[in-house]
Protein backbone atom coordinates (compact mmCIF):
# COMPACT_ATOMS: atom_id res chain seq x y z
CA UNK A 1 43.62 12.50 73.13
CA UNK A 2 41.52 14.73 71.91
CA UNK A 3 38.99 14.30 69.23
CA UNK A 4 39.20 18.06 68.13
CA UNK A 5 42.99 18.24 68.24
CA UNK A 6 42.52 15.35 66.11
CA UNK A 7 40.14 16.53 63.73
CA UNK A 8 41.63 19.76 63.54
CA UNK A 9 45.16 17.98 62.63
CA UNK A 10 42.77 16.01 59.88
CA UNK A 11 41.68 19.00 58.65
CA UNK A 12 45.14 20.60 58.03
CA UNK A 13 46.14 17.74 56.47
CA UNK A 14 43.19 17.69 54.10
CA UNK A 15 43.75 20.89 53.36
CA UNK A 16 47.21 20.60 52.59
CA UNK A 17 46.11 17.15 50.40
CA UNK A 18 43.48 19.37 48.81
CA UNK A 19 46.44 22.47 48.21
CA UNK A 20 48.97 19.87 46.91
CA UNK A 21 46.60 17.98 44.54
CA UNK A 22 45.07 21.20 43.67
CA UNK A 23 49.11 23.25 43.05
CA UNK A 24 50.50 19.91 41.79
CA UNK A 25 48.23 17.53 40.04
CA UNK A 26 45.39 19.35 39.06
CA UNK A 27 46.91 22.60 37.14
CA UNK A 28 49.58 20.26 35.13
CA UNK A 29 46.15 17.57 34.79
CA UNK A 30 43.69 20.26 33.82
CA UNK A 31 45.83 21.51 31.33
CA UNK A 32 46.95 18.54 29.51
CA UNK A 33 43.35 17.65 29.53
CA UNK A 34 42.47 21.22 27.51
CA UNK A 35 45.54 20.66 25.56
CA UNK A 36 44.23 17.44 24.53
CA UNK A 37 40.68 18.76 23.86
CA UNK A 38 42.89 20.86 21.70
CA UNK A 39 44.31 18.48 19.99
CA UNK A 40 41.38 16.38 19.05
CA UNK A 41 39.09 19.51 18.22
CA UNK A 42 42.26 20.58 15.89
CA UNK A 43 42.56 17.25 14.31
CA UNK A 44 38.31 17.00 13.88
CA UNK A 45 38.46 20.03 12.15
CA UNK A 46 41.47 19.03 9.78
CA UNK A 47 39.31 15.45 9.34
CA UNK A 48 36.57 18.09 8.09
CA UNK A 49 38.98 20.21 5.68
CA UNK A 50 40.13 17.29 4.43
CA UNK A 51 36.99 15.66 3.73
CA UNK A 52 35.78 18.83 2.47
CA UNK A 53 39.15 19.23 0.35
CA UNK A 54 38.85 15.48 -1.36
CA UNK A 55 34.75 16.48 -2.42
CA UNK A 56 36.62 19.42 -4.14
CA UNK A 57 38.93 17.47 -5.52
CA UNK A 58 36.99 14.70 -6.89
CA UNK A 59 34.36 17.57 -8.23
CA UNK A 60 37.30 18.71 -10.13
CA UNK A 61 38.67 15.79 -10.95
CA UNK A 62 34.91 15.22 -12.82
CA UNK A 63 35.24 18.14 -14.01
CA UNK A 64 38.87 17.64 -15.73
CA UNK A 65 37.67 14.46 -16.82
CA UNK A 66 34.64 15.72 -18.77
CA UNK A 67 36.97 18.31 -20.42
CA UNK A 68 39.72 15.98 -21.13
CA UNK A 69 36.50 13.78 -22.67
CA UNK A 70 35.01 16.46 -24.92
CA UNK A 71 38.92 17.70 -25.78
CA UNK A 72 39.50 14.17 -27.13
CA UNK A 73 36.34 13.75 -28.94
CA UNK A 74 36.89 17.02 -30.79
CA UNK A 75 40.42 15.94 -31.55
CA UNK A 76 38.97 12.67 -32.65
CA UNK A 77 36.52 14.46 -34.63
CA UNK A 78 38.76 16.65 -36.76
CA UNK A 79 41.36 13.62 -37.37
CA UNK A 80 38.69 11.86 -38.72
CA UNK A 81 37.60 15.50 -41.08
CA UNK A 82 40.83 15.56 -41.72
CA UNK A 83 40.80 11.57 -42.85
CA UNK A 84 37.94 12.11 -45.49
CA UNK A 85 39.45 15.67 -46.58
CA UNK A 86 42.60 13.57 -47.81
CA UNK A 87 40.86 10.75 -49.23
CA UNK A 88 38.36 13.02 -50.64
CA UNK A 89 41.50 14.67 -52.60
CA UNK A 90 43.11 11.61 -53.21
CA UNK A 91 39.58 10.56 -54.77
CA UNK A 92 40.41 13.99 -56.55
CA UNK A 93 43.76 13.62 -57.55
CA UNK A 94 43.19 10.18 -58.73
CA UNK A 95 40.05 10.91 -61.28
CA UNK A 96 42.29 13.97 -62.86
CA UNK A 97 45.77 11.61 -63.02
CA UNK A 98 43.20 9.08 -64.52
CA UNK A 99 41.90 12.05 -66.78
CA UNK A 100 45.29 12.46 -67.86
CA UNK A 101 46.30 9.28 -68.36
CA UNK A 102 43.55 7.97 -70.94
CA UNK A 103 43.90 11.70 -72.72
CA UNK A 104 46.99 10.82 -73.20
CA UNK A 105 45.75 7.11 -74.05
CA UNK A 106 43.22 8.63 -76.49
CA UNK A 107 45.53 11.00 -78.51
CA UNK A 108 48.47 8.05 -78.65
CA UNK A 109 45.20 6.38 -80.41
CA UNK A 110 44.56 8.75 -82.42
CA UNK A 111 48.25 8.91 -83.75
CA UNK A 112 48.18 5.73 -84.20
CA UNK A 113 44.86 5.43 -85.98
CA UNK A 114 46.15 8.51 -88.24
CA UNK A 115 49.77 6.39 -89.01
CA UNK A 116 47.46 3.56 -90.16
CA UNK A 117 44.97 5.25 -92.15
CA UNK A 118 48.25 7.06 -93.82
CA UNK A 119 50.40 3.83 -94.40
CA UNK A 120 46.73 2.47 -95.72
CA UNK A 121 46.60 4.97 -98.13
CA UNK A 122 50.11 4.79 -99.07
CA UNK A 123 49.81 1.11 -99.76
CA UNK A 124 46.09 1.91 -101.49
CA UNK A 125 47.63 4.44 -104.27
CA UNK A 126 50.87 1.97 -104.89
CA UNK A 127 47.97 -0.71 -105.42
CA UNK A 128 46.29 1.28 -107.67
CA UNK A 129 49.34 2.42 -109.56
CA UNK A 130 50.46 -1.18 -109.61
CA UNK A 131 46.76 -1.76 -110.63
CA UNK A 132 46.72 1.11 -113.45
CA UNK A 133 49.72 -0.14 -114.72
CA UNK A 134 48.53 -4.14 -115.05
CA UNK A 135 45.35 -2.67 -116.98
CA UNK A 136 47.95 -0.89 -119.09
CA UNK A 137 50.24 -3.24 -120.18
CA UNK A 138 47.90 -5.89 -121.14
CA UNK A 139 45.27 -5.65 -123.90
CA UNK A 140 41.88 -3.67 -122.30
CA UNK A 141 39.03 -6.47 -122.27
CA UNK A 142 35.95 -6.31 -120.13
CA UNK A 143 36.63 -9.60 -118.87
CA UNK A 144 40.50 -8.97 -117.78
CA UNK A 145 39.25 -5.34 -116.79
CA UNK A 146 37.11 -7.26 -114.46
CA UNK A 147 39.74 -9.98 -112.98
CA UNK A 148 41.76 -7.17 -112.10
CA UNK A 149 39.34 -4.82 -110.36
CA UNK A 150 38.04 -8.12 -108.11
CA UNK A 151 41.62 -8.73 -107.67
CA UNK A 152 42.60 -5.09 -106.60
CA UNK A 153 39.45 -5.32 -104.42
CA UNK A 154 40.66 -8.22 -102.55
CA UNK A 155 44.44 -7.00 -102.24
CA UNK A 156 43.00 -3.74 -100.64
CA UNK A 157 40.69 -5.92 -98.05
């Protein structure tokens, strides 16, 4: 044999080799290789967005935070204006229903004080009538004239 009938033959079938891997195994290869490359670069880049998206969201979840923060504070603030308003009118409302209460107090007094100073009197003028009319009946001496005026004094007291 021949070595350039053999190395000829080698080369055909090399080239063949080389046309098979190249139409068969390489082209389906090469492009699940890109379409991997694909893949990953897609799913880097959705890593990044959603790294990117979660800074946004936790900046605005701060954010919301803060607001709901401040939103209850000022709510807290007015209940508690809103707490001393009504106890501040309660306060109010008390001092003029206590107003009321001892005017009231005060003029039920004052009837009362009137009633007794008029029953006094009434009971006064019967105790000088009854008075006027002991000094009448009996004989007028200075010394009986006296008895009964210390005796009308203490009846009156």
């Amino acid at each position: 044999m021949n070595i350039t009938v053999t190395l000829i033959g080698q080369m055909v079938a090399f080239a063949l080799l080389i046309w098979f891997v190249n139409r068969v195994l390489w082209g389906p290869l090469s492009k699940l290789m890109a379409d991997r490359q694909a893949r990953i670069a897609d799913g880097l880049a959705a890593g990044e967005r959603g790294k990117q998206e979660l800074e946004q969201a936790a900046k605005r979840t701060t954010q919301e935070l803060d607001a709901a923060k401040s939103k209850a504070s000022e709510i807290i603030a007015q209940a508690e204006k809103r707490a001393s308003e009504i106890v501040e009118e309660a306060r109010v409302n008390a001092r003029a229903e206590g107003s009321r209460i001892l005017t009231g107090a005060k003029a039920e007094i004052d009837q009362q004080v009137n009633r007794a100073k008029e029953s006094l009197r009434e009971q006064v003028t019967q105790l000088a009538v009854a008075g006027a009319e002991k000094i009448l009946h009996r004989e007028i001496d200075a010394k009986t004239h006296a008895e009964l005026l210390t005796q009308l004094k203490q009846e009156i007291h």
